[in-house]
C-alpha atoms as a PDB file:
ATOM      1  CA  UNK A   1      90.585 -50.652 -85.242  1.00  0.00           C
ATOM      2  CA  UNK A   2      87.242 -50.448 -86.385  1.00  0.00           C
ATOM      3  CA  UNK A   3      85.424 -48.630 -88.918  1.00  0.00           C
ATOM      4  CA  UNK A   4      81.682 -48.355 -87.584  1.00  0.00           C
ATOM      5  CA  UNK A   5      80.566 -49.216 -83.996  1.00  0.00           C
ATOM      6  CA  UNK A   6      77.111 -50.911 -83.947  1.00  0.00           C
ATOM      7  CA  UNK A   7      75.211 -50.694 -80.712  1.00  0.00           C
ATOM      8  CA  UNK A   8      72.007 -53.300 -80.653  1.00  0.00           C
ATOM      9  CA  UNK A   9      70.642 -57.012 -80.095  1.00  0.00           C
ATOM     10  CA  UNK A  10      72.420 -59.605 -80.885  1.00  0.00           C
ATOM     11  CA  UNK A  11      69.772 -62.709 -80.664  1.00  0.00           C
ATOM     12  CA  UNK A  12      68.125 -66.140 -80.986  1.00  0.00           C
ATOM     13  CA  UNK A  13      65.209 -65.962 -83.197  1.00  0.00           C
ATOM     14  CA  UNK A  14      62.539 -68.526 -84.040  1.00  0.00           C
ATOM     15  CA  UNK A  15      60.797 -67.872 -87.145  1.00  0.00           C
ATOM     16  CA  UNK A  16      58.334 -69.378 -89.518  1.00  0.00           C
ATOM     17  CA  UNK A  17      57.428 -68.294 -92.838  1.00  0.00           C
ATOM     18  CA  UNK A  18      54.994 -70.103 -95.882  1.00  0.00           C
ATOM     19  CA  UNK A  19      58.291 -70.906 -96.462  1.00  0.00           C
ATOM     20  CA  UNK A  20      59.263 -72.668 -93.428  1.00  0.00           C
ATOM     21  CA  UNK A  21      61.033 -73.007 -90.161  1.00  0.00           C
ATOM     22  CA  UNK A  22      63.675 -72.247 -87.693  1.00  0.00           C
ATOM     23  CA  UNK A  23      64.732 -72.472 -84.200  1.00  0.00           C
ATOM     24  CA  UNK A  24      67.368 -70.687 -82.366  1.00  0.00           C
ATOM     25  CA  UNK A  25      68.929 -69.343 -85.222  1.00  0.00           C
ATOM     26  CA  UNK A  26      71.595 -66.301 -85.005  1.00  0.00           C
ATOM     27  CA  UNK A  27      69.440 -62.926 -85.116  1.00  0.00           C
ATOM     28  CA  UNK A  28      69.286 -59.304 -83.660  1.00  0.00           C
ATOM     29  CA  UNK A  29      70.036 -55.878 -85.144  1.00  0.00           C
ATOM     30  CA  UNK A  30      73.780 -55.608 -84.243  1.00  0.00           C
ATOM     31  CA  UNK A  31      74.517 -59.397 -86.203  1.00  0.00           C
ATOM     32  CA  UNK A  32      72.374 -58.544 -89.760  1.00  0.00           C
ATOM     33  CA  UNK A  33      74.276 -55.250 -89.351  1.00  0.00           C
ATOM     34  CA  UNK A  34      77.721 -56.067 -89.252  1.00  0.00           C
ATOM     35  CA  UNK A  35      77.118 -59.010 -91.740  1.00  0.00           C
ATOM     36  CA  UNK A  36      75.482 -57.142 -94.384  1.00  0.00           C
ATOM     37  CA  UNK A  37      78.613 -53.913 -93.730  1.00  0.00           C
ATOM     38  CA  UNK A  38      81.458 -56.635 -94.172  1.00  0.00           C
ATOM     39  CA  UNK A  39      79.897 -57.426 -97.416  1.00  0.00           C
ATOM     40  CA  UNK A  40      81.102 -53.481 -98.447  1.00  0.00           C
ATOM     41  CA  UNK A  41      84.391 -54.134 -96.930  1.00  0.00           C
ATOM     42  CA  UNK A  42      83.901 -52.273 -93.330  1.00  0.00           C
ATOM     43  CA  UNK A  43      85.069 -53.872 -89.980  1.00  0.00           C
ATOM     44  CA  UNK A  44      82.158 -53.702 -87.733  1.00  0.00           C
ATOM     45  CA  UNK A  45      82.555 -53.480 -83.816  1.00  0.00           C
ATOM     46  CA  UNK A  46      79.830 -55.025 -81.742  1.00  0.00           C
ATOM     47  CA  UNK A  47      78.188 -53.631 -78.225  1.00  0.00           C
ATOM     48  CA  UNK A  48      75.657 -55.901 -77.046  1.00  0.00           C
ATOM     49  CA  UNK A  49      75.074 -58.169 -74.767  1.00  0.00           C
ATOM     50  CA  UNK A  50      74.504 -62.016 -74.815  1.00  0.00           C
ATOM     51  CA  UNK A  51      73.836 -65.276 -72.100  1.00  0.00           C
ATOM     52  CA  UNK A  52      76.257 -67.913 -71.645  1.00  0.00           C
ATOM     53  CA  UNK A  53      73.702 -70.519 -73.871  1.00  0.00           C
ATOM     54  CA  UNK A  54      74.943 -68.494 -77.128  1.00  0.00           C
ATOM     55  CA  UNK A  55      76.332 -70.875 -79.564  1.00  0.00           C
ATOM     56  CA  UNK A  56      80.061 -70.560 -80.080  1.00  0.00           C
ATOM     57  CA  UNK A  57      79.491 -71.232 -83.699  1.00  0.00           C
ATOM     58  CA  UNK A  58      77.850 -67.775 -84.014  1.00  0.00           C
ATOM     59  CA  UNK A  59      80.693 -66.545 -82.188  1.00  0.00           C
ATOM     60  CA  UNK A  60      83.196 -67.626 -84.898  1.00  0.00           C
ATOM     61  CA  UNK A  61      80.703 -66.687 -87.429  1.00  0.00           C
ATOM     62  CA  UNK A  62      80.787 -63.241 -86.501  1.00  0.00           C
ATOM     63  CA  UNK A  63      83.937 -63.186 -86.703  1.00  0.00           C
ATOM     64  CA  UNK A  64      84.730 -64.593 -90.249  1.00  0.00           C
ATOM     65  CA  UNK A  65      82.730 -61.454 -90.989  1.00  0.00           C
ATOM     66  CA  UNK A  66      85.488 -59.680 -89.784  1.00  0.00           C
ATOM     67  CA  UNK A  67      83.582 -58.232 -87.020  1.00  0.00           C
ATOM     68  CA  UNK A  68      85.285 -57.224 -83.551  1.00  0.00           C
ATOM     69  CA  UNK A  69      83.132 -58.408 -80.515  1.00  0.00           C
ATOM     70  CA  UNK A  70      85.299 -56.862 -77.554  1.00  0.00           C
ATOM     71  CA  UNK A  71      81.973 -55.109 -76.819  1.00  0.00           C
ATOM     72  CA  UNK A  72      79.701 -57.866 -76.641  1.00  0.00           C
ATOM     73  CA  UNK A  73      79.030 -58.579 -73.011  1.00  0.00           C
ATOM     74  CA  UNK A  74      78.553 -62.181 -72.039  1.00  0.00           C
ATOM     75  CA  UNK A  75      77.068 -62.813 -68.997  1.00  0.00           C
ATOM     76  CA  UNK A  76      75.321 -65.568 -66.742  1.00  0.00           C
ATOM     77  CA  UNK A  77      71.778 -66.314 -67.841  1.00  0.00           C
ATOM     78  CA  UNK A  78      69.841 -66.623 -71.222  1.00  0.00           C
ATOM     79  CA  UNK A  79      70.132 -64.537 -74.250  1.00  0.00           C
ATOM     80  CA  UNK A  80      68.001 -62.746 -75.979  1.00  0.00           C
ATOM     81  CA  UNK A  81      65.443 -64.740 -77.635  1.00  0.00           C
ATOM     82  CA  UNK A  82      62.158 -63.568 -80.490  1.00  0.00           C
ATOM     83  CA  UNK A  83      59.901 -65.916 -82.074  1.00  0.00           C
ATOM     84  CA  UNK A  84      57.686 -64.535 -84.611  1.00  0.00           C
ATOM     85  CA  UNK A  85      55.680 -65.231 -87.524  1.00  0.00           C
ATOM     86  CA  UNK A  86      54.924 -64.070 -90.905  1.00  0.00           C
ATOM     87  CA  UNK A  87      51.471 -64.578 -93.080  1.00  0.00           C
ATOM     88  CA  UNK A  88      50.868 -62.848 -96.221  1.00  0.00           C
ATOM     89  CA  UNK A  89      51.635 -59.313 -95.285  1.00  0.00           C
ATOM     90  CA  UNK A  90      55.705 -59.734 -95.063  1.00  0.00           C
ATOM     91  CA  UNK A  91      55.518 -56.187 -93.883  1.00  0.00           C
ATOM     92  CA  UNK A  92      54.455 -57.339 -91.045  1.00  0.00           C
ATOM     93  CA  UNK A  93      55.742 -59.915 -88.559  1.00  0.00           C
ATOM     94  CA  UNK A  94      53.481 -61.424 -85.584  1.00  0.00           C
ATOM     95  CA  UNK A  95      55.157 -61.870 -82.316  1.00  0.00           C
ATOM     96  CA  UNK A  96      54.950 -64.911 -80.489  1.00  0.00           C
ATOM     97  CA  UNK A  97      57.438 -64.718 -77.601  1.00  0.00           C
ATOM     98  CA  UNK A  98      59.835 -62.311 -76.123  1.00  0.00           C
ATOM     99  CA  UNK A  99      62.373 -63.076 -73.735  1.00  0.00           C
ATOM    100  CA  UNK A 100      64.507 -60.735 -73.065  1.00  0.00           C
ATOM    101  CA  UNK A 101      67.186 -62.440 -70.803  1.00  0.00           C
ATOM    102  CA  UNK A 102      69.961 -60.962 -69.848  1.00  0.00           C
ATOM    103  CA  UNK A 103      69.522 -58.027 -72.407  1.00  0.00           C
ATOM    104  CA  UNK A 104      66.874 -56.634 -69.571  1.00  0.00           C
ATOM    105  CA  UNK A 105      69.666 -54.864 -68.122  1.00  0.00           C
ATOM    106  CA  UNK A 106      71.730 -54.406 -70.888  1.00  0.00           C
ATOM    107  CA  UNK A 107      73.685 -50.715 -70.694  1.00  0.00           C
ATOM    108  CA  UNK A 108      76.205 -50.177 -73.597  1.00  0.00           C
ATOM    109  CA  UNK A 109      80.011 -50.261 -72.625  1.00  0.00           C
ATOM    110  CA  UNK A 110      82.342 -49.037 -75.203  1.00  0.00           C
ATOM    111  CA  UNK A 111      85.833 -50.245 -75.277  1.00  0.00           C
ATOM    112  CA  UNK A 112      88.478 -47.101 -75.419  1.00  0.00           C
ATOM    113  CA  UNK A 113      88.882 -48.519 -79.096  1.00  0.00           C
ATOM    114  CA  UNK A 114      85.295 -48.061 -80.298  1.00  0.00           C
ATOM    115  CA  UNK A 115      85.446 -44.142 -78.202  1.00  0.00           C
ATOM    116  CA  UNK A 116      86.825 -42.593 -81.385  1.00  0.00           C
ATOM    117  CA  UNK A 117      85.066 -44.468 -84.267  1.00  0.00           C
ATOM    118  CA  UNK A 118      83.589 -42.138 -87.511  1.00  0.00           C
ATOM    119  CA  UNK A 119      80.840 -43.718 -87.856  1.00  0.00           C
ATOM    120  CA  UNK A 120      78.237 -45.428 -85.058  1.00  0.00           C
ATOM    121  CA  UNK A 121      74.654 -46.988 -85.532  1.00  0.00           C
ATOM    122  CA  UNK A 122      72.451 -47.008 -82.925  1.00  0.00           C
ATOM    123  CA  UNK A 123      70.219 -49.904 -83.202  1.00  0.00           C
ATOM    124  CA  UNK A 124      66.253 -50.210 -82.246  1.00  0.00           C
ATOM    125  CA  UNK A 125      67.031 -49.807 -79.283  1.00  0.00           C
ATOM    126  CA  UNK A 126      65.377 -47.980 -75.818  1.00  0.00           C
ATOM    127  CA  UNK A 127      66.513 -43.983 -76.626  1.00  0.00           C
ATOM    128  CA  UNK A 128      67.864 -43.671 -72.984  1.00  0.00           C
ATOM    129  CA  UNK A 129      70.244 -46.853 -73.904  1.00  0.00           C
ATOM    130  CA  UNK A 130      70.807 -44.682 -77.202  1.00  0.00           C
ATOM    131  CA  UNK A 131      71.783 -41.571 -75.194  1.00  0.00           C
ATOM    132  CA  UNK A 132      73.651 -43.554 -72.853  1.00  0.00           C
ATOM    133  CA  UNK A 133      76.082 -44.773 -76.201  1.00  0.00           C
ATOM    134  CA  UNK A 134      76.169 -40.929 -77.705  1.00  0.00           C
ATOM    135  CA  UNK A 135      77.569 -39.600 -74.539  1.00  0.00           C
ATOM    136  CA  UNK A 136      80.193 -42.308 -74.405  1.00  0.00           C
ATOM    137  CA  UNK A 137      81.340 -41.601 -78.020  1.00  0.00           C
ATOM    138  CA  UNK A 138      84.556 -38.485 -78.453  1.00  0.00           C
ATOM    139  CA  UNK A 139      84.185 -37.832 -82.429  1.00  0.00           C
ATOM    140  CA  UNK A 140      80.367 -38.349 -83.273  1.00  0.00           C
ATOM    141  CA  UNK A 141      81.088 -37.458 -87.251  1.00  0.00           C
ATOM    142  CA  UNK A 142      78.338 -39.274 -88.522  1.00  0.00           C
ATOM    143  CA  UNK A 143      75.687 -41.237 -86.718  1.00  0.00           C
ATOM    144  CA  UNK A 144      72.763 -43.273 -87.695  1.00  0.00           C
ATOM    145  CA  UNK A 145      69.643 -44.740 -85.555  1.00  0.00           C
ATOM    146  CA  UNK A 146      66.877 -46.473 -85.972  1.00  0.00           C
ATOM    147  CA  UNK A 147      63.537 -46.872 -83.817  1.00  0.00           C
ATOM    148  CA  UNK A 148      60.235 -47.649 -83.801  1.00  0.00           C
ATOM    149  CA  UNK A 149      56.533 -47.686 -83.079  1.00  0.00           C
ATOM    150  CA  UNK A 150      57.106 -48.895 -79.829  1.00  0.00           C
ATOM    151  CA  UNK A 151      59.526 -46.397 -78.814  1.00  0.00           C
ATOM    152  CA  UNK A 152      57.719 -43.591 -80.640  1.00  0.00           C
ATOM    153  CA  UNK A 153      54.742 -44.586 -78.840  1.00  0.00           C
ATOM    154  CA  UNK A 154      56.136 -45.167 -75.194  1.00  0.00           C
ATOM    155  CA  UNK A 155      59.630 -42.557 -74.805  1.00  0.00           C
ATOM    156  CA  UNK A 156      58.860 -40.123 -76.976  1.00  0.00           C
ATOM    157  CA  UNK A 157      60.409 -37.319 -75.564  1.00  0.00           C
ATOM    158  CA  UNK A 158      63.471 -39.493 -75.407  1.00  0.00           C
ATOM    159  CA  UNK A 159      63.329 -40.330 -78.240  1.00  0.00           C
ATOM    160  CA  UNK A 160      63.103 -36.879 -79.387  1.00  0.00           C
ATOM    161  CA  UNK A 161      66.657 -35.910 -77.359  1.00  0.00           C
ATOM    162  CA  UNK A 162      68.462 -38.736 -79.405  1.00  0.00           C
ATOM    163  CA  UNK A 163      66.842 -37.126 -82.693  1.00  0.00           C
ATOM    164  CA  UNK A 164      68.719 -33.916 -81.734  1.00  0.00           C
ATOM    165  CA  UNK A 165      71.731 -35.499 -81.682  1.00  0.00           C
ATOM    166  CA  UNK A 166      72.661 -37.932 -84.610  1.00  0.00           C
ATOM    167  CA  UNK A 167      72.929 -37.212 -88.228  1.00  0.00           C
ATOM    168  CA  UNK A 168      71.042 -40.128 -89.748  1.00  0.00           C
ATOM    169  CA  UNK A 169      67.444 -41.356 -88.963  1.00  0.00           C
ATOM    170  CA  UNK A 170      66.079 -44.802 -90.493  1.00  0.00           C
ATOM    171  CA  UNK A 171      62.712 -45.759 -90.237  1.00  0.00           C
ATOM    172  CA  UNK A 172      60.095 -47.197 -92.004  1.00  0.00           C
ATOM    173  CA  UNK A 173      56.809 -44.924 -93.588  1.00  0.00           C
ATOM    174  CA  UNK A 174      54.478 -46.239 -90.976  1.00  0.00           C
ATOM    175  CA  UNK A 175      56.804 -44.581 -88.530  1.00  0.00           C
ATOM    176  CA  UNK A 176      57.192 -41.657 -90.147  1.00  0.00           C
ATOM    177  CA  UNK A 177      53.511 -41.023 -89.761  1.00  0.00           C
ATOM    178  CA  UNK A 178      53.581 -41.944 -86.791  1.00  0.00           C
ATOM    179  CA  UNK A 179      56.367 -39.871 -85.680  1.00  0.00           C
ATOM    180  CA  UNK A 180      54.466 -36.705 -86.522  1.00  0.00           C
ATOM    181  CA  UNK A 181      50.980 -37.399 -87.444  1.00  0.00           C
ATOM    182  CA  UNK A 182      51.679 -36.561 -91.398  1.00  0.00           C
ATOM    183  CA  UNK A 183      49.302 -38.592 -93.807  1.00  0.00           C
ATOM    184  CA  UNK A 184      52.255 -37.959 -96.676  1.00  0.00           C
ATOM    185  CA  UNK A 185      55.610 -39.085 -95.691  1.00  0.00           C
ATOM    186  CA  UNK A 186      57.384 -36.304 -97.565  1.00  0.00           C
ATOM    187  CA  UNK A 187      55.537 -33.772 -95.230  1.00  0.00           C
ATOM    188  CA  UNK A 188      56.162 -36.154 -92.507  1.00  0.00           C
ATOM    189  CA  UNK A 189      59.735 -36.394 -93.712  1.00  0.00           C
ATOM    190  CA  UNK A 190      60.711 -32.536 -93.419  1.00  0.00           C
ATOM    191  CA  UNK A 191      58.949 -32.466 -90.160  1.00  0.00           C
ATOM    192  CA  UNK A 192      61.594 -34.710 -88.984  1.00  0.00           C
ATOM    193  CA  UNK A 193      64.239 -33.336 -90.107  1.00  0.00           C
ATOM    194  CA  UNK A 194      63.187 -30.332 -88.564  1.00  0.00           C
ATOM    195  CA  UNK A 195      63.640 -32.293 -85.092  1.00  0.00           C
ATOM    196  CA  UNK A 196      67.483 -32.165 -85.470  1.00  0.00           C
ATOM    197  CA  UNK A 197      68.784 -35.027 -87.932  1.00  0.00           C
ATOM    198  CA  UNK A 198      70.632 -33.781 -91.636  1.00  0.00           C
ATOM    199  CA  UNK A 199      69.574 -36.887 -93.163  1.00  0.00           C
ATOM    200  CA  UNK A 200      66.061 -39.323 -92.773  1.00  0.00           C
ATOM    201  CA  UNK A 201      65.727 -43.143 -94.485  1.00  0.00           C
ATOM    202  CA  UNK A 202      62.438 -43.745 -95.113  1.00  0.00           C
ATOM    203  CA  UNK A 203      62.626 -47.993 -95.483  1.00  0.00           C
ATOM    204  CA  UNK A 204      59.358 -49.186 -97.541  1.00  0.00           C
ATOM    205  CA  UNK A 205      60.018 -52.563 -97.773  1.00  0.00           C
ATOM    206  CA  UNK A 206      59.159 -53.851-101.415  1.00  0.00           C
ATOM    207  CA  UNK A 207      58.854 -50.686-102.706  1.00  0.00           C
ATOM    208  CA  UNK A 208      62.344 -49.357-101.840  1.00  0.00           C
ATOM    209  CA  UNK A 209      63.675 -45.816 -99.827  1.00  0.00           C
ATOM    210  CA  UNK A 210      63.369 -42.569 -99.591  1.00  0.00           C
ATOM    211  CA  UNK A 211      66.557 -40.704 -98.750  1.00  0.00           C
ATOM    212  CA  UNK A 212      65.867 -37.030 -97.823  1.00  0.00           C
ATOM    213  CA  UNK A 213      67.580 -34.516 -96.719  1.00  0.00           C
ATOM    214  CA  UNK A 214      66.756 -30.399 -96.520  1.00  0.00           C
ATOM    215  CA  UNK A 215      68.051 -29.576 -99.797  1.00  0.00           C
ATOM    216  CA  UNK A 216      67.342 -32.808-101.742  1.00  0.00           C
ATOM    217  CA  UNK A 217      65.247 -35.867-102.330  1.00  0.00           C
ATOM    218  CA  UNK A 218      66.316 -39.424-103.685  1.00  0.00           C
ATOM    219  CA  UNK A 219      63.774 -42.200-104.526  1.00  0.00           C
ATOM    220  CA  UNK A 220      65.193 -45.674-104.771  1.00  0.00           C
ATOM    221  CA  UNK A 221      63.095 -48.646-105.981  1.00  0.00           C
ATOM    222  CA  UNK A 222      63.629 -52.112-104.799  1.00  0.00           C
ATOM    223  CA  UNK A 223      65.862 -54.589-106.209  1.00  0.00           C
ATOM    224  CA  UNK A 224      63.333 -57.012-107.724  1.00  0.00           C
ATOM    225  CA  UNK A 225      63.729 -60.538-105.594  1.00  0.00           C
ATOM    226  CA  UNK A 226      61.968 -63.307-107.125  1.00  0.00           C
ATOM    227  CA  UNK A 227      60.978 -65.560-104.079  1.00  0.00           C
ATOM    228  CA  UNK A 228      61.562 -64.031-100.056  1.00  0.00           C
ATOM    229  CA  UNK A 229      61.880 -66.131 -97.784  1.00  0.00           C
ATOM    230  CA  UNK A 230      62.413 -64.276 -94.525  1.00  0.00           C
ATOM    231  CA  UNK A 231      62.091 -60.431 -93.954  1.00  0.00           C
ATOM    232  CA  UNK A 232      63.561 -60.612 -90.566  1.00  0.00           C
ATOM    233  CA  UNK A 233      66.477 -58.604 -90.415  1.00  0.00           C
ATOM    234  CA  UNK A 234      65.962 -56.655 -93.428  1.00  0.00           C
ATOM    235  CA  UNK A 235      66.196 -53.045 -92.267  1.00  0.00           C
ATOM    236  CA  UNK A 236      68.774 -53.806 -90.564  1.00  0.00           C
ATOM    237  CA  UNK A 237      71.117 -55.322 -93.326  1.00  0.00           C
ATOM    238  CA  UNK A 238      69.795 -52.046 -95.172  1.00  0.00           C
ATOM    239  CA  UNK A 239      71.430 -49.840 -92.570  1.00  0.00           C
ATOM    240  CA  UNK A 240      74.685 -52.004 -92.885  1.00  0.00           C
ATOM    241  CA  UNK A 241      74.658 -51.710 -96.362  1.00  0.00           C
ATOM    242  CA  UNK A 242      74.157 -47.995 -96.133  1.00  0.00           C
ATOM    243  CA  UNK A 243      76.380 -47.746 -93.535  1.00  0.00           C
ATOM    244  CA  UNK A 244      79.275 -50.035 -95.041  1.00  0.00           C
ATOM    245  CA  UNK A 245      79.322 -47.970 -98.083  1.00  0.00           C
ATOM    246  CA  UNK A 246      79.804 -44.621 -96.456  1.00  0.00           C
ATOM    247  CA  UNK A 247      82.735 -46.520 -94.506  1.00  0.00           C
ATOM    248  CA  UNK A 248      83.932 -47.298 -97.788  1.00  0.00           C
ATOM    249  CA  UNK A 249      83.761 -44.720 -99.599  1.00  0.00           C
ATOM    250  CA  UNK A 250      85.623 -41.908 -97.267  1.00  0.00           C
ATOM    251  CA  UNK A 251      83.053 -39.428 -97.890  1.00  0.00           C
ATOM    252  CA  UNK A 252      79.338 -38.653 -96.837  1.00  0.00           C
ATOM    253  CA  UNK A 253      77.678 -36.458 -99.611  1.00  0.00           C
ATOM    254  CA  UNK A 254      74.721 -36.260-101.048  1.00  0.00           C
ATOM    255  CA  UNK A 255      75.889 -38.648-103.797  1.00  0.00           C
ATOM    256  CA  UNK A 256      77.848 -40.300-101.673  1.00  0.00           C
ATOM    257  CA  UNK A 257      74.037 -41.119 -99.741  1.00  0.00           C
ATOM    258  CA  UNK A 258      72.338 -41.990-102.944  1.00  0.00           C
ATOM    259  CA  UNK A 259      74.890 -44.746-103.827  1.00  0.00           C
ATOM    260  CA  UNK A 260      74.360 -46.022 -99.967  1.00  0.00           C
ATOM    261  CA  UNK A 261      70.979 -46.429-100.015  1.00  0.00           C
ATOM    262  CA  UNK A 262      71.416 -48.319-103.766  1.00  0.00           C
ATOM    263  CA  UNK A 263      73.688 -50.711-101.698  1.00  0.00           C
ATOM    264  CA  UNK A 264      71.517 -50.883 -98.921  1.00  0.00           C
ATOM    265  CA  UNK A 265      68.792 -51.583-101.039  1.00  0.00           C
ATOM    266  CA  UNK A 266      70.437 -54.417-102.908  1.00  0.00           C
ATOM    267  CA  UNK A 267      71.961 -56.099 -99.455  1.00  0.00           C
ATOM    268  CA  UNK A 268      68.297 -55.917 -98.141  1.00  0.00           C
ATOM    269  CA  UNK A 269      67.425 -57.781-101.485  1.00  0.00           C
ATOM    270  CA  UNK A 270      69.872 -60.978-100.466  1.00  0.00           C
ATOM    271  CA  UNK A 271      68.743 -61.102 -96.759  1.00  0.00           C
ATOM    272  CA  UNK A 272      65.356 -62.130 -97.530  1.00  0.00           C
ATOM    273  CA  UNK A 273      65.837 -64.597 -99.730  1.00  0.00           C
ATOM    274  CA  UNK A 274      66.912 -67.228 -97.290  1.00  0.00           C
ATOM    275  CA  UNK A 275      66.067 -67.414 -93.294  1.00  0.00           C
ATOM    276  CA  UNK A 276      68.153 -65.778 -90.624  1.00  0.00           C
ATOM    277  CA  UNK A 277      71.060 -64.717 -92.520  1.00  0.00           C
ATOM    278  CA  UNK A 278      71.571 -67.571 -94.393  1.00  0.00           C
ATOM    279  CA  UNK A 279      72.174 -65.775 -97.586  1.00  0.00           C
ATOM    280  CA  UNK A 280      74.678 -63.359 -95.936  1.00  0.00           C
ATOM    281  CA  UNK A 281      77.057 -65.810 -94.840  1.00  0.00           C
ATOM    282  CA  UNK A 282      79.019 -66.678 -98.133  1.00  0.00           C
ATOM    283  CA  UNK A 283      77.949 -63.867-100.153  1.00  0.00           C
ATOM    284  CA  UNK A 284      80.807 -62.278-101.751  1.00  0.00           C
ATOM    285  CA  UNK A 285      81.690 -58.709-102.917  1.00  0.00           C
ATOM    286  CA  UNK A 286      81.168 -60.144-106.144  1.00  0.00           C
ATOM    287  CA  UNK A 287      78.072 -60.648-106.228  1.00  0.00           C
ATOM    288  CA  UNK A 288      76.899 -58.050-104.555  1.00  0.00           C
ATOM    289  CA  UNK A 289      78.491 -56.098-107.801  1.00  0.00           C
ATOM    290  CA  UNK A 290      76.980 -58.155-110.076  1.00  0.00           C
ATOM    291  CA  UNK A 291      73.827 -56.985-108.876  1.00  0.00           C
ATOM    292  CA  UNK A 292      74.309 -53.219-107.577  1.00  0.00           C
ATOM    293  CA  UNK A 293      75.533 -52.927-111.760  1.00  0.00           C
ATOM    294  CA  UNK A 294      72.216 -54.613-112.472  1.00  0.00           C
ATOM    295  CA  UNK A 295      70.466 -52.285-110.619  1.00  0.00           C
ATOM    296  CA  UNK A 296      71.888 -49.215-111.671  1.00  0.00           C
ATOM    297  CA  UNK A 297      71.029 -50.625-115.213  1.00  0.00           C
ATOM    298  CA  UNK A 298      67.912 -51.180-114.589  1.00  0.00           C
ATOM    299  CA  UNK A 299      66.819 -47.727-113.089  1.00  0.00           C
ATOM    300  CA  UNK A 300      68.888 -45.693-115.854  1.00  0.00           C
ATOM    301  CA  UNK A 301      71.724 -44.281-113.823  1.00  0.00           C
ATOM    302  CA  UNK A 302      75.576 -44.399-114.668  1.00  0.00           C
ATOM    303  CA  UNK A 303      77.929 -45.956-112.090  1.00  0.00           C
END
């Protein structure tokens, strides 16, 4: 049984940083996703797709992180592999290479288990292969997706079906504005919301979240890291966090929301402070605690 079904990459990334280098190393939305949920508590099932070259040892890392991978596909060929680079602007990385592999013709397969999950995330993702998951899934009670330029820019009107359908959006401001041609992402904001979801995650990076919905507005600042290392993966081990906690926590108000994005916040805050996900591996519930009560002390709100 598991609690939240995440449908995305799961990767090889190469990545340098002022801070370094890496090769090959375990990446992809679906893999900082589960990671960063276990971290809350939630069991995370996979649906992606891999090559035979993926390492075993990220295999059994996954699964320490007591994440199911009956929906990870592995089949003849080469997996998924990104190289990028980051300068000064860790908002932005530069990509190098893509190869695809044998996620090019990747089409989500649930296994009857995942068919009546609570809660799913839709990765970044193509919309169709977004569509293609939603129409698989019995219960949809809560769903969250992400997306992005690319996609906004190239299947829009696909991307605009999907929108109709799931509960959560996440996405960063520059999307937002790009979304619907809003300078201000609060007017942007309520313009999407408008387009079918209940809730929108605006992700802005260093300088935390917006969580909107029609009746309310919550502003989160970031946690404040000292030294990042690696960005990659961030958003993504926000939506785990956010996602992990409303596993968690058996209910999905607006305060319920607020307290998601806090923990998504601070789990985004631990990803980037070592490469790949590094920092996620051992890190306890503890210390995620630790700091989630440091946070809430230092923006003035009671637990």
């Amino acid at each position: 049984m598991v609690d939240i079904v995440a449908v995305g990459s799961v990767a090889l990334d190469t990545i340098r940083t002022p801070f370094g280098y890496v090769e090959r190393t375990l990446g992809g939305s679906a893999c900082y996703f589960s990671a960063a949920a276990s971290i809350l508590g939630a069991r995370v099932g996979i649906v992606g797709k891999v090559g035979n070259d993926f390492p075993k040892e990220h295999l059994d890392f996954l699964r320490s992180k007591n994440t199911d991978l009956s929906g990870l596909e592995i089949s003849e060929g080469d997996t998924f592999v990104w190289k990028g680079e980051y300068g000064k602007d860790w908002n932005q990385a530069v990509t190098k290479e893509t190869h695809l592999g044998v996620f090019a013709d990747f089409h989500p397969r649930l296994p009857d288990a995942y068919l009546d999950a609570s809660l799913v995330f839709l990765g970044n993702i193509h919309p169709q292969l977004q569509l293609e998951v939603l129409d698989q899934i019995r219960t949809l009670e809560f769903v969250a997706c992400d997306s992005m330029n690319y996609w906004i820019q190239t299947e829009l009107e696909t991307l605009k079906k999907v929108l109709k359908r799931v509960n959560c959006l996440l996405i960063n401001e520059g999307e937002v504005k790009l979304l619907t041609g809003a300078n201000n992402i609060f007017e942007g904001g309520y313009e999407i919301l408008s387009m079918g979801p209940d809730v929108l995650v605006i992700k802005r990076g260093e300088y935390g979240a917006v969580l909107l919905t029609r009746e309310h507005t919550f502003l989160s600042s970031a946690y404040p890291v000292l030294k990042v290392v690696d960005p990659t993966g961030a958003g993504d081990s926000f939506a785990g966090g956010f996602m992990g906690y409303l596993s968690v926590s058996n209910e999905i108000d607006f305060e319920a929301l607020k307290r998601a994005v806090v923990a998504g916040t601070i789990i985004a805050g631990f990803t980037v402070e070592a490469f790949s996900l590094d920092r996620l591996k051992n890190l306890s519930n503890r210390e995620f605690e630790v700091r989630y009560d440091k946070y809430l002390e230092i923006v003035c709100i009671s637990r």
